[in-house]
N, C-alpha and C. Protein backbone atom coordinates (compact mmCIF):
# COMPACT_ATOMS: atom_id res chain seq x y z
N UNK A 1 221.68 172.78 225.56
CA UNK A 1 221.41 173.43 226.82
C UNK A 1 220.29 174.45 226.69
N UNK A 2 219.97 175.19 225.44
CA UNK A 2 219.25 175.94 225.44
C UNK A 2 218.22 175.65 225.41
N UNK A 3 217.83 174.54 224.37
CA UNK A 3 216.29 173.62 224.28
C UNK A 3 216.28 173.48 225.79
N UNK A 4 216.53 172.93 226.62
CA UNK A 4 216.29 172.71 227.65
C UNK A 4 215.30 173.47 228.64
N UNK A 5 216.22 175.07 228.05
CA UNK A 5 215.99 176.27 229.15
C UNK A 5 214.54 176.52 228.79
N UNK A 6 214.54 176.60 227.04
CA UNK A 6 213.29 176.62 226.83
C UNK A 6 211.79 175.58 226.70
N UNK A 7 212.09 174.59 227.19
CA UNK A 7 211.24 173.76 227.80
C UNK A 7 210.71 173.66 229.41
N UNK A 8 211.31 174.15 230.16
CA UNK A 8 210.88 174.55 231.36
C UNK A 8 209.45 175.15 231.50
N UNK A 9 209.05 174.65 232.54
CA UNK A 9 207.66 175.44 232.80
C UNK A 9 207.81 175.62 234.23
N UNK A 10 207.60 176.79 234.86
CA UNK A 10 207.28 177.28 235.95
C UNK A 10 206.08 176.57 236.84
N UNK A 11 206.19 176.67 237.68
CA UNK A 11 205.09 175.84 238.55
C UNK A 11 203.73 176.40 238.70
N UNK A 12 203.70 178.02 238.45
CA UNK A 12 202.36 178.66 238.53
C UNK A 12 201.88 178.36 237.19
N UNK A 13 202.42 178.18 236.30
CA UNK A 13 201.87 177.83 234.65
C UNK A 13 202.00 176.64 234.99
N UNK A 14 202.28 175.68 235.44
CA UNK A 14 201.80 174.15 235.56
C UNK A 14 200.68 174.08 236.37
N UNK A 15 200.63 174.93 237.24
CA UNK A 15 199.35 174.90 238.48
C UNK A 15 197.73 175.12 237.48
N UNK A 16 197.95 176.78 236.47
CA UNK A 16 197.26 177.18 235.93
C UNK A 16 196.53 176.40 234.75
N UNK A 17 197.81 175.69 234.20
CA UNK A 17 197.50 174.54 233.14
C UNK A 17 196.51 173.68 233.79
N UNK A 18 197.15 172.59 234.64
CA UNK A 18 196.49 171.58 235.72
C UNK A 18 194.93 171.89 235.97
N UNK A 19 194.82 173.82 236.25
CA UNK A 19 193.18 174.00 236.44
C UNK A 19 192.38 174.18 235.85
N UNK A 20 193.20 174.83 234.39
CA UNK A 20 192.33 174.40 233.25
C UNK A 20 191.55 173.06 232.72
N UNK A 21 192.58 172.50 232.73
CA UNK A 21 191.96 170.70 232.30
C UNK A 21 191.17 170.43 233.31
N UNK A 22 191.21 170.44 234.39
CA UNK A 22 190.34 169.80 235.31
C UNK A 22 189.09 171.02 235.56
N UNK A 23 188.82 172.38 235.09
CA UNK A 23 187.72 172.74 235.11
C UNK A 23 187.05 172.53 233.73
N UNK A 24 187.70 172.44 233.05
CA UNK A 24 187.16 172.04 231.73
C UNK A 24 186.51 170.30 231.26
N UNK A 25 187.11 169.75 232.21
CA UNK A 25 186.98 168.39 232.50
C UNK A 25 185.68 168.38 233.05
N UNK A 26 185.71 168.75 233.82
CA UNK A 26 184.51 168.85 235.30
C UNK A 26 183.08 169.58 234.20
N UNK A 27 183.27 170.44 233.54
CA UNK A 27 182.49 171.50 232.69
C UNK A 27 181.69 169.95 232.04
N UNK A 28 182.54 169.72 231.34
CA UNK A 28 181.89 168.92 230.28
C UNK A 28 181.10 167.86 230.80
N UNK A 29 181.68 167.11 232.29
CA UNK A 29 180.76 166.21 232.84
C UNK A 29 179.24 166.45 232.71
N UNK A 30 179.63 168.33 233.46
CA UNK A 30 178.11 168.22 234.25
C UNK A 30 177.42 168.77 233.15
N UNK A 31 177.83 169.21 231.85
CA UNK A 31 176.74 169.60 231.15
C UNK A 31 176.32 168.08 230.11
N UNK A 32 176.94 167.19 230.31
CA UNK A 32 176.67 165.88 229.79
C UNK A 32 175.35 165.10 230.76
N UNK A 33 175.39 165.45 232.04
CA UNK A 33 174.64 164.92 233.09
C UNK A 33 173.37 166.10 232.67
N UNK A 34 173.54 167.13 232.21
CA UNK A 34 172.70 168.17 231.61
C UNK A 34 172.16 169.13 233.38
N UNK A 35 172.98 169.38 234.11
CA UNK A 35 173.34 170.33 234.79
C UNK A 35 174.28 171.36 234.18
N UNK A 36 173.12 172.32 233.65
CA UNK A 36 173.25 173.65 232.97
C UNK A 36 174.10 174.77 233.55
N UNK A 37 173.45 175.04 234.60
CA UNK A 37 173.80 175.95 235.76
C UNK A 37 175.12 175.75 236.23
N UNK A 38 175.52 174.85 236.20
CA UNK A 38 177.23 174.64 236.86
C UNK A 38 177.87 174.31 236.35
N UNK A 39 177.35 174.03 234.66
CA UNK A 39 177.95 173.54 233.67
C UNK A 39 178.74 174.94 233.15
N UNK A 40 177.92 175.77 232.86
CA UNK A 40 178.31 177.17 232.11
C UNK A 40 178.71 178.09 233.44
N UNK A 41 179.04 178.25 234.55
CA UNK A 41 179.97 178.58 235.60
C UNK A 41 181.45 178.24 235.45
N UNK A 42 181.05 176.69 235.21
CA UNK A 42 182.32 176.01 234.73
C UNK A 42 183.37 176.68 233.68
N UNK A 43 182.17 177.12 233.17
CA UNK A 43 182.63 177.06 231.25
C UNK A 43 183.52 178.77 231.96
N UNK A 44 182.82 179.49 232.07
CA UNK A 44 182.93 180.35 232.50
C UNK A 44 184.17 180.72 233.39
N UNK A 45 184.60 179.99 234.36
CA UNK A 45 185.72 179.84 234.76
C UNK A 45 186.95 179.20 234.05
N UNK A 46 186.94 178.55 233.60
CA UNK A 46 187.63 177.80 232.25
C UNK A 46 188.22 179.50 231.59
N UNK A 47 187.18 179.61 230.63
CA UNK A 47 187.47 180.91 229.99
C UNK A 47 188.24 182.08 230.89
N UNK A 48 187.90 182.37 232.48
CA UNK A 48 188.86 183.13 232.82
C UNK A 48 190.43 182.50 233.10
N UNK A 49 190.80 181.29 233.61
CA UNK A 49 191.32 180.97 233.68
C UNK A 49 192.31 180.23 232.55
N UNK A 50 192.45 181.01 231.23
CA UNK A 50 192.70 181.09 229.97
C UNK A 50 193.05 182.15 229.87
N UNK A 51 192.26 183.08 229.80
CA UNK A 51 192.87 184.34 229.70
C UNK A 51 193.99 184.67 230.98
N UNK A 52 194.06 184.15 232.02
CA UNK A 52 194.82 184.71 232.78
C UNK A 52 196.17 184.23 232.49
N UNK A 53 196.32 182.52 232.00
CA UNK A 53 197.33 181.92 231.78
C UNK A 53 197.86 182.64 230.34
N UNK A 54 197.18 182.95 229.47
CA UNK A 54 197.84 184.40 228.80
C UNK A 54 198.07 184.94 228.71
N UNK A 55 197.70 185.86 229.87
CA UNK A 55 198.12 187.32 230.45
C UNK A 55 199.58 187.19 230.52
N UNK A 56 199.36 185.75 231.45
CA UNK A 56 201.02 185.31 232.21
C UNK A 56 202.08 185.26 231.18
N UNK A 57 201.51 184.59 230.45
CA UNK A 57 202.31 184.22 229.10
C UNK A 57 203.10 185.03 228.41
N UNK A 58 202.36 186.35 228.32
CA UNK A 58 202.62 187.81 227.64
C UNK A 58 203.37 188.89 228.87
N UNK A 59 203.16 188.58 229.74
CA UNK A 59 203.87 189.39 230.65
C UNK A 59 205.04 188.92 230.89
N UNK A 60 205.37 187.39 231.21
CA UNK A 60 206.85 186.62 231.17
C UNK A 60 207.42 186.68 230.24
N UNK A 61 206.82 187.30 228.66
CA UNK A 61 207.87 187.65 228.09
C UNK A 61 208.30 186.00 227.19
N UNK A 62 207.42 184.95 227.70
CA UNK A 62 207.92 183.93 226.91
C UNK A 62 207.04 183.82 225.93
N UNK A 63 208.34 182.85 224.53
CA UNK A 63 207.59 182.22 223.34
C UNK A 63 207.48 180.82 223.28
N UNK A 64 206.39 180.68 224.10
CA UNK A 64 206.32 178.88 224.62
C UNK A 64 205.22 178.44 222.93
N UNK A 65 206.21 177.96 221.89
CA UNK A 65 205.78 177.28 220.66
C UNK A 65 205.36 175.97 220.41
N UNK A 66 204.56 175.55 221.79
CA UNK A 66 204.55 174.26 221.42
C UNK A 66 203.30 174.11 221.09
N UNK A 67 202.37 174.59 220.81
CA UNK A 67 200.82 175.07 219.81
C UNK A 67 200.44 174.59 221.56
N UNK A 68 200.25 174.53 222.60
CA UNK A 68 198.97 174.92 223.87
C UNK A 68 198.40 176.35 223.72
N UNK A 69 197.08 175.95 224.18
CA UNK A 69 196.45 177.48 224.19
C UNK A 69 195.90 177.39 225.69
């Protein structure tokens, strides 16, 4: 029962996850297409949106060990 509890993910850390990959996704397209400018915006948002899902991480108080960063 307990593994359980601690496998749960909240929906704003699934939301936050979800926008990571897909700005990081999107990042890599356009700097492959070699659109610079919206490439490193991208990147750029990526990176905040990392730190924030850490913030979260550290403020909820959870030890989510499953090596995601």
């Amino acid at each position: 029962m307990s593994q359980s509890k601690n496998l749960r993910i909240t929906f704003g850390r699934w939301l936050v996850r979800s926008m990571a990959i897909l700005v990081s996704t999107i990042a890599a397209i356009d700097l492959l297409k070699q659109e610079y400018r919206e490439g490193l915006i991208l990147v750029l948002a990526w990176v905040f949106i990392i730190s924030a899902e850490r913030r979260m991480k550290s403020l909820s108080g959870d030890s989510d060990k499953d090596g995601s960063q």
